[in-house]
N, C-alpha and C. Protein backbone atom coordinates (compact mmCIF):
# COMPACT_ATOMS: atom_id res chain seq x y z
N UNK A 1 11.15 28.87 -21.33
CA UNK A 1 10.56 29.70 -20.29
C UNK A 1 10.53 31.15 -20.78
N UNK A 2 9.42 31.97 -20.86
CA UNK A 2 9.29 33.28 -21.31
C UNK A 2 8.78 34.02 -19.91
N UNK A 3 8.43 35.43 -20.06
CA UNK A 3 8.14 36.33 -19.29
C UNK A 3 6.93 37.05 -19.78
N UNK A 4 5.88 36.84 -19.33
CA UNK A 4 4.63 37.53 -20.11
C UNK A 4 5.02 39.01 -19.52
N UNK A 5 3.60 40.12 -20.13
CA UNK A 5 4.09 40.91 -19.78
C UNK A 5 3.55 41.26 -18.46
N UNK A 6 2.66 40.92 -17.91
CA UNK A 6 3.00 41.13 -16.03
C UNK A 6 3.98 41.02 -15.43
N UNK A 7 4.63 40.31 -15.46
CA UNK A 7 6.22 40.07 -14.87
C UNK A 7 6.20 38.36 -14.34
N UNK A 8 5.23 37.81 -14.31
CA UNK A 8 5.05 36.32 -13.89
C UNK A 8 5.85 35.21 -15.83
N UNK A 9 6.45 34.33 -14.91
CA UNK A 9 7.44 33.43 -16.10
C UNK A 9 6.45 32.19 -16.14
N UNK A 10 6.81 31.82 -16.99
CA UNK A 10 6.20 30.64 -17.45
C UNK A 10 6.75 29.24 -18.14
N UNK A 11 6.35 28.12 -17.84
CA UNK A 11 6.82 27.21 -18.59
C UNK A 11 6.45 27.02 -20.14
N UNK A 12 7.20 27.19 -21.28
CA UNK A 12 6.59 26.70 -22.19
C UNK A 12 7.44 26.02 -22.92
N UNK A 13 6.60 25.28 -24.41
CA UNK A 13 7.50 24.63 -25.42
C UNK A 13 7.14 25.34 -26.22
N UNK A 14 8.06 25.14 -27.56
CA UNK A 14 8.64 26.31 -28.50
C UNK A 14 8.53 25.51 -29.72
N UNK A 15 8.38 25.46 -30.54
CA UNK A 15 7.59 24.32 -31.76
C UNK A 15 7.87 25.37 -32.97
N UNK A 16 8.77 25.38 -33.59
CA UNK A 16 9.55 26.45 -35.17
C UNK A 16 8.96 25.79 -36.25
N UNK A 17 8.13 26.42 -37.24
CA UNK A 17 7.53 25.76 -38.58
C UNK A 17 8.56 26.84 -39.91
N UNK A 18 9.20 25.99 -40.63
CA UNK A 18 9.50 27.11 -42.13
C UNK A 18 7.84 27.57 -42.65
N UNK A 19 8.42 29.05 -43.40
CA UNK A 19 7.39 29.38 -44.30
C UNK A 19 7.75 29.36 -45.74
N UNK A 20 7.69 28.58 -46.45
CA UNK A 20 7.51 28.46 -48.36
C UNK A 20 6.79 28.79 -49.00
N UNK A 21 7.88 29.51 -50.45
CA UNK A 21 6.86 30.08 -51.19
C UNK A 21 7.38 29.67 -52.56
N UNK A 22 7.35 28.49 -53.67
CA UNK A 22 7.69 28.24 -54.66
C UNK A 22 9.78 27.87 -54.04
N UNK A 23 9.17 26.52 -53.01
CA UNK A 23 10.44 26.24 -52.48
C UNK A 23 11.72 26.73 -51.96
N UNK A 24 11.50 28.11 -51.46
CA UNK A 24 12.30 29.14 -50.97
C UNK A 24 11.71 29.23 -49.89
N UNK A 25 12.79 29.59 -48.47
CA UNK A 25 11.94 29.67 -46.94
C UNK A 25 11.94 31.23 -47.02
N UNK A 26 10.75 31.62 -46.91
CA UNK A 26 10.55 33.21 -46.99
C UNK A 26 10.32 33.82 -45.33
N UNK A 27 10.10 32.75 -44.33
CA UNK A 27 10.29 33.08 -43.25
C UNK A 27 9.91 31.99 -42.29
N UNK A 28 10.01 31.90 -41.06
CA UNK A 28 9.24 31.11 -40.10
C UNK A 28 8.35 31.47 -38.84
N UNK A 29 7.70 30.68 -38.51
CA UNK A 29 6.83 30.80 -37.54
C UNK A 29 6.79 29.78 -35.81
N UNK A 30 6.64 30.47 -35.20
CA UNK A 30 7.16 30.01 -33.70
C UNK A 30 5.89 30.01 -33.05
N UNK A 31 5.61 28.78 -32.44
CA UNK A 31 4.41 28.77 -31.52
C UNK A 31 4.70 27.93 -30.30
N UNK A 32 4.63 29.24 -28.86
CA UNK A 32 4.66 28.80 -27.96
C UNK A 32 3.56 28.37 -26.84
N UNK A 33 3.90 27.57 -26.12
CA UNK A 33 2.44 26.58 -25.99
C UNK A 33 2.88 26.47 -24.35
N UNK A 34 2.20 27.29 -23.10
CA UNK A 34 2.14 27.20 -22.31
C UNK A 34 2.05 25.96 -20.98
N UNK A 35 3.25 25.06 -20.92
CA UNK A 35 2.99 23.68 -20.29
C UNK A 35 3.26 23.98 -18.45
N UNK A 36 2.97 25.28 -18.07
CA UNK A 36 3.60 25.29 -16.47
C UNK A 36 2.68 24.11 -15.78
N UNK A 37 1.15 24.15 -16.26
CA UNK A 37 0.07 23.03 -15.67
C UNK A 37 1.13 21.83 -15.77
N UNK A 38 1.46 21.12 -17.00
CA UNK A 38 2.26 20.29 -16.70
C UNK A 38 3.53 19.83 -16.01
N UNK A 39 4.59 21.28 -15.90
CA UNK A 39 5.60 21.31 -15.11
C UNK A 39 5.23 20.84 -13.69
N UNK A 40 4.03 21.93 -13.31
CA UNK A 40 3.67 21.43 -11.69
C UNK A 40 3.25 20.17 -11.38
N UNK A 41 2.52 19.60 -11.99
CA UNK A 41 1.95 18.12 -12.06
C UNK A 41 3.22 17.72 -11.91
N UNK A 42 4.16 17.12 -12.76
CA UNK A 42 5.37 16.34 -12.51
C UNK A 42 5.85 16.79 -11.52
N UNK A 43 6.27 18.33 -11.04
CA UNK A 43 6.80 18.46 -9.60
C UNK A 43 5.88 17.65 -8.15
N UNK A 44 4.59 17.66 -8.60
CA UNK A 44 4.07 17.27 -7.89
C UNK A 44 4.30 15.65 -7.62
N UNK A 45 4.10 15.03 -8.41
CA UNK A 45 4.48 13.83 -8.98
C UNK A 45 6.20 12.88 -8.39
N UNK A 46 6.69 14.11 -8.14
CA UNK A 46 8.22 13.38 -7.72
C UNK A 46 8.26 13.81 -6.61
N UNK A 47 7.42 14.81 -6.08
CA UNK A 47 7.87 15.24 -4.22
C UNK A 47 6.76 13.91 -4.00
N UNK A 48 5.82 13.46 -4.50
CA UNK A 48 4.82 13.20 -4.08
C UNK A 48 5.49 10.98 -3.46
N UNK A 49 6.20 11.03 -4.71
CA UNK A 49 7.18 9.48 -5.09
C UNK A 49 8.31 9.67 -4.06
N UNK A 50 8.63 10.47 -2.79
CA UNK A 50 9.59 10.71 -2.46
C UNK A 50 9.49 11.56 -1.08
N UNK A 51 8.30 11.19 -0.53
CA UNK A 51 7.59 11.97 0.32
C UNK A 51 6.57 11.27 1.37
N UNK A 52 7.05 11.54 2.71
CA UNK A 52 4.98 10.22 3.02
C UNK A 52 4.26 12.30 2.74
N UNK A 53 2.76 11.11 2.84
CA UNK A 53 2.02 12.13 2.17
C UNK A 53 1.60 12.44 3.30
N UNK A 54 1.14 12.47 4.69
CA UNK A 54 0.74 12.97 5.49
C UNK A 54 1.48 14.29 6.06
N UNK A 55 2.94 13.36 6.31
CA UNK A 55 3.53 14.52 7.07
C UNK A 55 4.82 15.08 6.25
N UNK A 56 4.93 15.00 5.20
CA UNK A 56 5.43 15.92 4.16
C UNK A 56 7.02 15.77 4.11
N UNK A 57 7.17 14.53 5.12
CA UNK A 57 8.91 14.12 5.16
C UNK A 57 9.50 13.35 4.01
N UNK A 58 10.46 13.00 4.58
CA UNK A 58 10.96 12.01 3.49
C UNK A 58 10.65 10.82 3.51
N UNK A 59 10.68 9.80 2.58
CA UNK A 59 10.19 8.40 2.55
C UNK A 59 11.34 7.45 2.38
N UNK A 60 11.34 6.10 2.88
CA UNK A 60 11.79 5.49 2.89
C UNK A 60 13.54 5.70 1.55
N UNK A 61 12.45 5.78 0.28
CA UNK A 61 13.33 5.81 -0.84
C UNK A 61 14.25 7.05 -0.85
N UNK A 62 13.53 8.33 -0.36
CA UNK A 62 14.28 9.15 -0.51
C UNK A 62 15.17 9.03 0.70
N UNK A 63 15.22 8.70 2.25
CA UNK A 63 16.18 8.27 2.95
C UNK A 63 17.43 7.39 2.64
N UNK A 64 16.87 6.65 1.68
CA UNK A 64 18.52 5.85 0.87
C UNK A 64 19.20 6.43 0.03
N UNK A 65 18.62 7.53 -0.53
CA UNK A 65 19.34 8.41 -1.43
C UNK A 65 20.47 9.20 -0.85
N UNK A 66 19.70 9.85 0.20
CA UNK A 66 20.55 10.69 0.63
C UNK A 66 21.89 10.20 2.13
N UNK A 67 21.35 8.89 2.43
CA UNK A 67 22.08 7.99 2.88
C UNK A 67 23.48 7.40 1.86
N UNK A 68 22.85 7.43 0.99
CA UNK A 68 24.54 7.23 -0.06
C UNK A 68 24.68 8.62 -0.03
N UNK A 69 24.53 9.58 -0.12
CA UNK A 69 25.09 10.65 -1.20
C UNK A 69 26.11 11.26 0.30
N UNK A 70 25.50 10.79 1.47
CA UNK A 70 26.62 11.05 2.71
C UNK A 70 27.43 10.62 2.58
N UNK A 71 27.69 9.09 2.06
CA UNK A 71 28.46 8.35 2.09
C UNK A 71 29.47 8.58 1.27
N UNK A 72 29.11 8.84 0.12
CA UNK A 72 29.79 9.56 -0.74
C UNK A 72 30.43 10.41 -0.32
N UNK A 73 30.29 11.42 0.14
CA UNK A 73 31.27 12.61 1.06
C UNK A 73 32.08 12.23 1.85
N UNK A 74 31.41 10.96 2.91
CA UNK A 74 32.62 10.90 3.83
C UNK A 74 34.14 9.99 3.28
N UNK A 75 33.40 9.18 1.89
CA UNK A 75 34.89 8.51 1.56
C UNK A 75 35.57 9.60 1.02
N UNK A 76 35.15 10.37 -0.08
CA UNK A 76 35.42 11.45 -0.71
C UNK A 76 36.81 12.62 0.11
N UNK A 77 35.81 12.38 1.88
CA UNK A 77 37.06 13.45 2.39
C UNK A 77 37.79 12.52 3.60
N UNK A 78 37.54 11.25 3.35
CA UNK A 78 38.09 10.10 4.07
C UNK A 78 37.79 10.05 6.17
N UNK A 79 36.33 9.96 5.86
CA UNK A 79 36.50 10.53 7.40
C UNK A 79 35.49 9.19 7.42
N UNK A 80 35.19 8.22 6.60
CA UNK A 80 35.02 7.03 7.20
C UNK A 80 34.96 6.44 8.24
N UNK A 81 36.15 5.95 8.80
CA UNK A 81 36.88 5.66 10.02
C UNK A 81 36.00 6.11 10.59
N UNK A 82 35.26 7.45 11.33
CA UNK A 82 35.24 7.86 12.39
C UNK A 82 32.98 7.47 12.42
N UNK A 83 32.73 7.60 13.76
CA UNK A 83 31.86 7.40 13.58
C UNK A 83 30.91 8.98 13.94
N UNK A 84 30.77 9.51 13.00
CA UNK A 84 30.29 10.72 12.55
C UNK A 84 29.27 11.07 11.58
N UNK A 85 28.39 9.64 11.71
CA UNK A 85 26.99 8.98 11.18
C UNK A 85 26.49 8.17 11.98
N UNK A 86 25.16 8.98 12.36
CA UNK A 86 24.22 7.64 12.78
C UNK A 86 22.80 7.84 12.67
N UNK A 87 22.76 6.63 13.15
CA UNK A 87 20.68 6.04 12.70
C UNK A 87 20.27 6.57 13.77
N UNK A 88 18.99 7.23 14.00
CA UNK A 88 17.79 6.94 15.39
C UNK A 88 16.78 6.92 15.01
N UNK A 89 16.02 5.50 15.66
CA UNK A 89 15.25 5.11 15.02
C UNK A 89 13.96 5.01 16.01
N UNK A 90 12.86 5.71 16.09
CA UNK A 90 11.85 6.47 16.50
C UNK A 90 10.89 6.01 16.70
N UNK A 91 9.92 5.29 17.24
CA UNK A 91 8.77 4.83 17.37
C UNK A 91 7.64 5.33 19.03
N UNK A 92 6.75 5.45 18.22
CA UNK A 92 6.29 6.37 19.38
C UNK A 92 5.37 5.23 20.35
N UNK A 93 5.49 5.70 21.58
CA UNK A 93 4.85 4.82 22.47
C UNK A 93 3.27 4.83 22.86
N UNK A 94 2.59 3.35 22.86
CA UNK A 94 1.42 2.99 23.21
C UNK A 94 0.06 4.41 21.78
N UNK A 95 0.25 4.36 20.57
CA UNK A 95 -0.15 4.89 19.80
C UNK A 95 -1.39 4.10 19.49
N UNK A 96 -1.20 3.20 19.19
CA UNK A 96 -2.44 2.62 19.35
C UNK A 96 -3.67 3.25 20.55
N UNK A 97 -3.06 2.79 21.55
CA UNK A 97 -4.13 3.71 22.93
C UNK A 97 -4.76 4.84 22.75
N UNK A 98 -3.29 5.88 22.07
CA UNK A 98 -3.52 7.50 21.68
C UNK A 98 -5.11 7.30 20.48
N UNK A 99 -4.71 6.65 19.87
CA UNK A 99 -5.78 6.56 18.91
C UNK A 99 -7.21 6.55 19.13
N UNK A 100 -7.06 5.10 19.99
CA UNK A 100 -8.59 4.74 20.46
C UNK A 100 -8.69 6.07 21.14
N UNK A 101 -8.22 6.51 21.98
CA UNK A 101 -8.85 7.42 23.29
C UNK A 101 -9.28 8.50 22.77
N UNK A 102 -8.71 9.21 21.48
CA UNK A 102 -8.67 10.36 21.17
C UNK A 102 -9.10 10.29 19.39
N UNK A 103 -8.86 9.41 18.80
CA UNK A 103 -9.61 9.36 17.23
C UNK A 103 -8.73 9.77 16.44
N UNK A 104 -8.86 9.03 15.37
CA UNK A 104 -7.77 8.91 14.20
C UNK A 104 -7.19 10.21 14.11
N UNK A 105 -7.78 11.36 14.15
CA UNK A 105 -7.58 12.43 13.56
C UNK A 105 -6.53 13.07 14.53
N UNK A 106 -6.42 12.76 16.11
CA UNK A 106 -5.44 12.89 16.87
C UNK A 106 -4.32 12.34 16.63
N UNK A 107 -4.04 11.27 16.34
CA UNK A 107 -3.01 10.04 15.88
C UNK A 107 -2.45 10.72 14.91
N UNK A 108 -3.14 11.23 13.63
CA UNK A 108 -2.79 11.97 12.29
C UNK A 108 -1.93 13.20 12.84
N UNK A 109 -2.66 14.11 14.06
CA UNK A 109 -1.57 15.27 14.56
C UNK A 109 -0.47 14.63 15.10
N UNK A 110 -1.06 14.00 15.92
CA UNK A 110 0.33 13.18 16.91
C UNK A 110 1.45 13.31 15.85
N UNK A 111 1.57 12.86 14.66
CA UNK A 111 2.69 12.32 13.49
C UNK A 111 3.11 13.75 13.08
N UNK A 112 2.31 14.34 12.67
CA UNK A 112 2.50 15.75 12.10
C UNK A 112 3.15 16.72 13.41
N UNK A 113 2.58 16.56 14.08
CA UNK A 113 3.58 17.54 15.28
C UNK A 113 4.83 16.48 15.64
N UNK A 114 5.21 15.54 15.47
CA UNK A 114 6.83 15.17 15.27
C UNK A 114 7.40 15.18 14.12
N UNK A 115 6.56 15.45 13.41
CA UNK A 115 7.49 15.91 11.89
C UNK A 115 7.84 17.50 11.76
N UNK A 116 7.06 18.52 12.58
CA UNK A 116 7.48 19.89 12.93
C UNK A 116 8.58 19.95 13.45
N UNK A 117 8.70 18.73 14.38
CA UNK A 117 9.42 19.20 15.46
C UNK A 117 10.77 18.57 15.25
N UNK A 118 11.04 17.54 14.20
CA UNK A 118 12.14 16.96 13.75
C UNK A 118 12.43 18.04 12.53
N UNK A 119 11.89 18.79 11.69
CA UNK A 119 12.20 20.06 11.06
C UNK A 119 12.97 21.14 11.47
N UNK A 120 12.19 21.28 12.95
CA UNK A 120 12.50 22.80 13.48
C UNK A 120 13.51 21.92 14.15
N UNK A 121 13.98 21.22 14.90
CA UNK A 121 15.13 20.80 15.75
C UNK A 121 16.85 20.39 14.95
N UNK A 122 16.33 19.32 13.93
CA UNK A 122 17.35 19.38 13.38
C UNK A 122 18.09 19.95 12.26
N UNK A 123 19.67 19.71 12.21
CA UNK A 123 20.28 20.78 11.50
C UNK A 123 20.23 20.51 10.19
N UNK A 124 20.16 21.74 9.26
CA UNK A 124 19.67 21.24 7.75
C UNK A 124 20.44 20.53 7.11
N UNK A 125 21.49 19.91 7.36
CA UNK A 125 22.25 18.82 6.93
C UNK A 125 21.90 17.19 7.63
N UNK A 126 20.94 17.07 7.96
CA UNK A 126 20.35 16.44 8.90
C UNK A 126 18.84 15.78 7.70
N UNK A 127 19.03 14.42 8.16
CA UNK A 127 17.44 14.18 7.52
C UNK A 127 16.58 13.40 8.79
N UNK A 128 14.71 13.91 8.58
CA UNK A 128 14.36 13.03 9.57
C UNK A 128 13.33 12.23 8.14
N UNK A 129 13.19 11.06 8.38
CA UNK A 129 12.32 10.40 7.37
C UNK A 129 11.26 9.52 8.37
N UNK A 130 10.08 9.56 7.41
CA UNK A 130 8.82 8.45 8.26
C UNK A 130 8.78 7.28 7.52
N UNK A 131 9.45 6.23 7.89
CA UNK A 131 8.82 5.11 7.41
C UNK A 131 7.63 3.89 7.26
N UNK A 132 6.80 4.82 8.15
CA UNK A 132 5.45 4.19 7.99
C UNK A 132 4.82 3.60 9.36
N UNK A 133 3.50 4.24 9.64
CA UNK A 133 3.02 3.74 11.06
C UNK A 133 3.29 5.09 11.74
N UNK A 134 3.81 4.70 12.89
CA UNK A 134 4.66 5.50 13.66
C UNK A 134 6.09 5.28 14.08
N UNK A 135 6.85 5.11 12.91
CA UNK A 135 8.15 4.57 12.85
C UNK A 135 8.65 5.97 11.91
N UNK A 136 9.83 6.55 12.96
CA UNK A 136 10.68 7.60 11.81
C UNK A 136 12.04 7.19 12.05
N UNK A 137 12.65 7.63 11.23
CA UNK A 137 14.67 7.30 11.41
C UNK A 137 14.77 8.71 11.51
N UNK A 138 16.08 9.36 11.72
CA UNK A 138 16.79 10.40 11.85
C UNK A 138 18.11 9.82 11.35
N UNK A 139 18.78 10.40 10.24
CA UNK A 139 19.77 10.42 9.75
C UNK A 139 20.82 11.71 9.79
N UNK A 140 21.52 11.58 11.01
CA UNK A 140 22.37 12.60 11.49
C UNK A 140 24.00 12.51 11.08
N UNK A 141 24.41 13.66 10.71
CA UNK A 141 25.75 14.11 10.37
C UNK A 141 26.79 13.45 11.33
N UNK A 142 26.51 14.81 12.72
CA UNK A 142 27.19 14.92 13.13
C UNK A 142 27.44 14.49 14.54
N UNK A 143 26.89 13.87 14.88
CA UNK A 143 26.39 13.30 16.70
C UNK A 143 27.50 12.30 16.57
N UNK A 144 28.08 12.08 17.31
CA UNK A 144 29.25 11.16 17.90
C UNK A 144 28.80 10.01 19.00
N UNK A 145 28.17 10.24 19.77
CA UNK A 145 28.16 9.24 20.90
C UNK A 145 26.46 9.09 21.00
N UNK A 146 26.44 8.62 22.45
CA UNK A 146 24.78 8.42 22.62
C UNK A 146 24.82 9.28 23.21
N UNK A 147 25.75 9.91 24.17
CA UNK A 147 25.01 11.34 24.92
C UNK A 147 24.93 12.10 23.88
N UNK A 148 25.34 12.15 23.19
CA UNK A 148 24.92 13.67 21.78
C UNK A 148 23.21 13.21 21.63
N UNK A 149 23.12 11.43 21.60
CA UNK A 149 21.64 11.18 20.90
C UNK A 149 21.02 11.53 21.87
N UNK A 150 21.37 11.29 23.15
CA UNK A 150 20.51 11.47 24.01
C UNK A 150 20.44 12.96 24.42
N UNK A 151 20.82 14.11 24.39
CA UNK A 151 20.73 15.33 24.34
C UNK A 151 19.52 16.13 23.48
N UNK A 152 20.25 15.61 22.18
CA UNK A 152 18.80 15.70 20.97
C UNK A 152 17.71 14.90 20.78
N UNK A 153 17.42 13.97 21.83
CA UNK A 153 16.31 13.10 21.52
C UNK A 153 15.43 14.55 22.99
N UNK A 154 15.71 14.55 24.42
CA UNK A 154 15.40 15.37 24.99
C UNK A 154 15.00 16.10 24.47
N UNK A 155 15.74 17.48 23.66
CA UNK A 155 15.47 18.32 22.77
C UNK A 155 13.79 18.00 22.18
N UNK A 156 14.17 17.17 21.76
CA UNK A 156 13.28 16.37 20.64
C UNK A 156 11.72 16.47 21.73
N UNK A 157 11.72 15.69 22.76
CA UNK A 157 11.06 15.10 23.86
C UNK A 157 10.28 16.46 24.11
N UNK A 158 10.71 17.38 24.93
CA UNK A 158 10.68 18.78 24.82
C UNK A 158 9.61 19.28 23.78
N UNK A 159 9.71 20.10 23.16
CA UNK A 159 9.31 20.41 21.95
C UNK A 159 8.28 19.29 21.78
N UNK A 160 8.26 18.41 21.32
CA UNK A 160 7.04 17.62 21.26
C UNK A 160 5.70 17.92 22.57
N UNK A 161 6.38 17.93 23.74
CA UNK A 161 5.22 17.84 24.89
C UNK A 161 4.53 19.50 24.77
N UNK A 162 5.59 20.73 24.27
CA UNK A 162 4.82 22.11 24.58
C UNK A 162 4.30 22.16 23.11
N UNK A 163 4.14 21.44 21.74
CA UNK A 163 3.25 21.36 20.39
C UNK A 163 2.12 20.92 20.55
N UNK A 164 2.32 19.40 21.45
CA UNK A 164 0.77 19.06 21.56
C UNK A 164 -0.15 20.00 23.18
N UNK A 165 0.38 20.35 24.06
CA UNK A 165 -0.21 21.37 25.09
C UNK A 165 -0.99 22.22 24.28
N UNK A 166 -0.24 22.68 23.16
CA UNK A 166 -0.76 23.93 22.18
C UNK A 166 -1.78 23.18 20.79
N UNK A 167 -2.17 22.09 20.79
CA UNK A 167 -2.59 21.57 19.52
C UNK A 167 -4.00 21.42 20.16
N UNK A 168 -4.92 20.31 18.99
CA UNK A 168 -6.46 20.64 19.36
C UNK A 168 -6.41 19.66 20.52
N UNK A 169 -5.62 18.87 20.98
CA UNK A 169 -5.43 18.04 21.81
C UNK A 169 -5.15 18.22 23.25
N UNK A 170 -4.74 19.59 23.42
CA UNK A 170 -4.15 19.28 24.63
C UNK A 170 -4.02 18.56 25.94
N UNK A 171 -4.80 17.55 25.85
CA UNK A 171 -4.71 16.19 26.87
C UNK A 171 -3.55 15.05 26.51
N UNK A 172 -3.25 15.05 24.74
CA UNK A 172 -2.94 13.97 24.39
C UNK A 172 -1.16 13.97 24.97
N UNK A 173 -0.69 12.79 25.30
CA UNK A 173 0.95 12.89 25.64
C UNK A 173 1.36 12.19 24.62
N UNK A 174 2.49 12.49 23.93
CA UNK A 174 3.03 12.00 22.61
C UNK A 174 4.49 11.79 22.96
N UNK A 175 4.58 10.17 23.39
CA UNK A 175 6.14 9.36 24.29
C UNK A 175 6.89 8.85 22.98
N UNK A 176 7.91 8.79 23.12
CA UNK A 176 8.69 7.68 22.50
C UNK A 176 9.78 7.06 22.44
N UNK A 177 9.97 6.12 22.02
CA UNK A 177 11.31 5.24 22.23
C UNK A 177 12.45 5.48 21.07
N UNK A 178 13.36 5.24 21.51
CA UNK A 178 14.30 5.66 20.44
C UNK A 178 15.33 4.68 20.48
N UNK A 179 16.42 3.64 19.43
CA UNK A 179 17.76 3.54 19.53
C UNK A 179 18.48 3.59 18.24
N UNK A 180 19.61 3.95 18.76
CA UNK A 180 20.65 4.65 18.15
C UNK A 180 22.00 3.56 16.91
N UNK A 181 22.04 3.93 16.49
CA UNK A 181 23.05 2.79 15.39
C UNK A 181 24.32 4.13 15.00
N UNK A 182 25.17 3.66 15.05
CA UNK A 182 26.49 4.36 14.42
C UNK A 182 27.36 3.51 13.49
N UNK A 183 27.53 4.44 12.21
CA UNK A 183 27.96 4.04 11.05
C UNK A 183 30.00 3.98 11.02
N UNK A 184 30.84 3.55 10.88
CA UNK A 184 30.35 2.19 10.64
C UNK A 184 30.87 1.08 11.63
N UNK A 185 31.09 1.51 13.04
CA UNK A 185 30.67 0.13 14.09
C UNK A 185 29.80 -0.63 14.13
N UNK A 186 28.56 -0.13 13.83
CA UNK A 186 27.20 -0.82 13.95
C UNK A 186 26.76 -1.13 12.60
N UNK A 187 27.59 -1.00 11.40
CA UNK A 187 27.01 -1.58 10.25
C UNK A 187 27.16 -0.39 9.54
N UNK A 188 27.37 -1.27 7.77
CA UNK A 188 28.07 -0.07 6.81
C UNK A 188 26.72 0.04 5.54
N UNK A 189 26.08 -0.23 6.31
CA UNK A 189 24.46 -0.30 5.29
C UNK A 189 23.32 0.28 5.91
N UNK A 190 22.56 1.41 5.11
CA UNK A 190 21.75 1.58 5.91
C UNK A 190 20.29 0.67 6.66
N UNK A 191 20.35 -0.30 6.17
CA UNK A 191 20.16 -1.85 6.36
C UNK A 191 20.06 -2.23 7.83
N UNK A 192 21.54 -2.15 7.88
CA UNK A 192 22.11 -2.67 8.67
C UNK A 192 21.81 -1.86 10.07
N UNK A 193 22.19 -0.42 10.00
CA UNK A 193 22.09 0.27 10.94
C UNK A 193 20.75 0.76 11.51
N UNK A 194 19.39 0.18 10.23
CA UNK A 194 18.36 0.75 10.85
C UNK A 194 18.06 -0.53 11.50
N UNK A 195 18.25 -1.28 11.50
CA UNK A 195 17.93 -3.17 12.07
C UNK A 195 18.66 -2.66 13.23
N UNK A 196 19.76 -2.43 13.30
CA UNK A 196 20.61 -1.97 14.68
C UNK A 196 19.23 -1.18 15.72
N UNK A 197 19.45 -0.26 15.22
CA UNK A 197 18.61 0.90 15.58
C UNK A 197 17.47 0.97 16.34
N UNK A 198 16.47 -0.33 15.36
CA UNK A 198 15.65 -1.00 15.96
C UNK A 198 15.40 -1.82 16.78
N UNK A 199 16.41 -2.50 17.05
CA UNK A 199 16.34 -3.48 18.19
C UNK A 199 16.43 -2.97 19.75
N UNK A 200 17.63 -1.90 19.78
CA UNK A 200 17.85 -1.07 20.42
C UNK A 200 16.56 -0.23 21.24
N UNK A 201 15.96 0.62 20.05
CA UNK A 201 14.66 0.81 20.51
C UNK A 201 13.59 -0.17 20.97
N UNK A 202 13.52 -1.38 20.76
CA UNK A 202 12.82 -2.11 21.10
C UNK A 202 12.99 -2.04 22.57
N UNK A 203 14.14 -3.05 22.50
CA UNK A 203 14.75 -2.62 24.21
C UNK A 203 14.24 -1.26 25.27
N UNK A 204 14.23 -0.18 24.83
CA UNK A 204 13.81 0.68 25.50
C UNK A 204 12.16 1.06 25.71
N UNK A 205 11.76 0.10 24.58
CA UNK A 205 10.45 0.41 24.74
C UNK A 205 9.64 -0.91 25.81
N UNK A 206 10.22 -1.82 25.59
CA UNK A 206 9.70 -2.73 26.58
C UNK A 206 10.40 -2.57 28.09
N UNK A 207 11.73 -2.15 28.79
CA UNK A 207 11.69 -1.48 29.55
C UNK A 207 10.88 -0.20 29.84
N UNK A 208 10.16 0.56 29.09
CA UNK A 208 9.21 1.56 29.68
C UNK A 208 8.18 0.75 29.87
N UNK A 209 7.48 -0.23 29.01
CA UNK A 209 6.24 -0.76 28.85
C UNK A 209 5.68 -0.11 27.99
N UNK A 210 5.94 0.55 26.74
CA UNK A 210 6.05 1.34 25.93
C UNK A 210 5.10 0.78 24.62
């Protein structure tokens, strides 16, 4: 990495040739070869492997990553035992309908204004991931019970209804169902706890009619 002289850095590689003259190195020569085009491509390339592409969250794969690397911490400072991890697992209600009534391109905000709003709400030790459709998890630290989930799902609820008032939509209502899994009563895999999670939500969504 060098510094041209504007003050902007750059990626490069650095490639050293000897210079000979009757088998004596009389000096060498350095040619550096500007690869930032390529740096960004690969950055692009691994947010891109690790990312849904619509709404700029995390993906499935990258949710298991960082699902161990919690895990890792909590044996690490032995707080296992306690249940001070859990799943919520997100599916939004009657989307299909939203769709027809209002056109793909509403459906596309619909997702994107709960991915704002799972950004701006939760705490940066906090992951929200989309796993596809209209299915997201929330992978939370620190919530203890269901009234904690149910506090921050409100939150959540909230914030969603005054994004879309304000979006090109403002007719559209953007509902959803949610249930909750805690690590490790409800399962020591994230496997396990999003299957929890889901069923749970199911439940709540066919009590709404959802």
């Amino acid at each position: 990495m060098i510094r041209k002289a504007s003050g902007e850095t750059i990626h490069t590689w650095q490639s050293t040739s000897s210079i000979t003259h009757n088998d004596e190195i009389k000096g060498f020569i350095t040619i550096f070869s500007d690869i930032s085009n390529h740096i960004s491509q690969r950055d692009t390339f691994r947010f891109l492997a690790y990312h849904d592409h619509l709404t700029g969250l995390p993906n499935r794969l990258l949710l298991e990553d960082r699902f161990k690397q919690v895990l890792k911490h909590f044996k690490r400072s032995q707080k296992a035992e306690a249940n001070h991890l859990s799943i919520v697992f997100i599916d939004l209600n009657q989307f299909k309908e939203l769709n027809d009534q209002f056109g793909h391109q509403a459906g596309d905000d619909a997702l994107k204004i709960l991915a704002d709003v799972f950004q701006n709400t939760l705490r940066e030790d906090d992951t929200a991931a989309r796993l596809g459709g209209d299915e997201f998890v929330l992978l939370l630290e620190h919530f203890h019970t269901i009234a904690d989930i149910h506090k921050l799902t409100s939150r959540i609820a909230k914030a969603i209804a005054q994004a879309a008032a304000s979006s090109d939509y403002p007719q559209m209502k953007i509902n959803f169902s949610y249930g909750a899994a805690f690590y490790p009563s409800d399962g020591e895999s994230l496997d396990a706890l999003i299957e929890t999670a889901d069923k749970k939500m199911y439940k709540m969504k066919n009590a709404n009619h959802g």
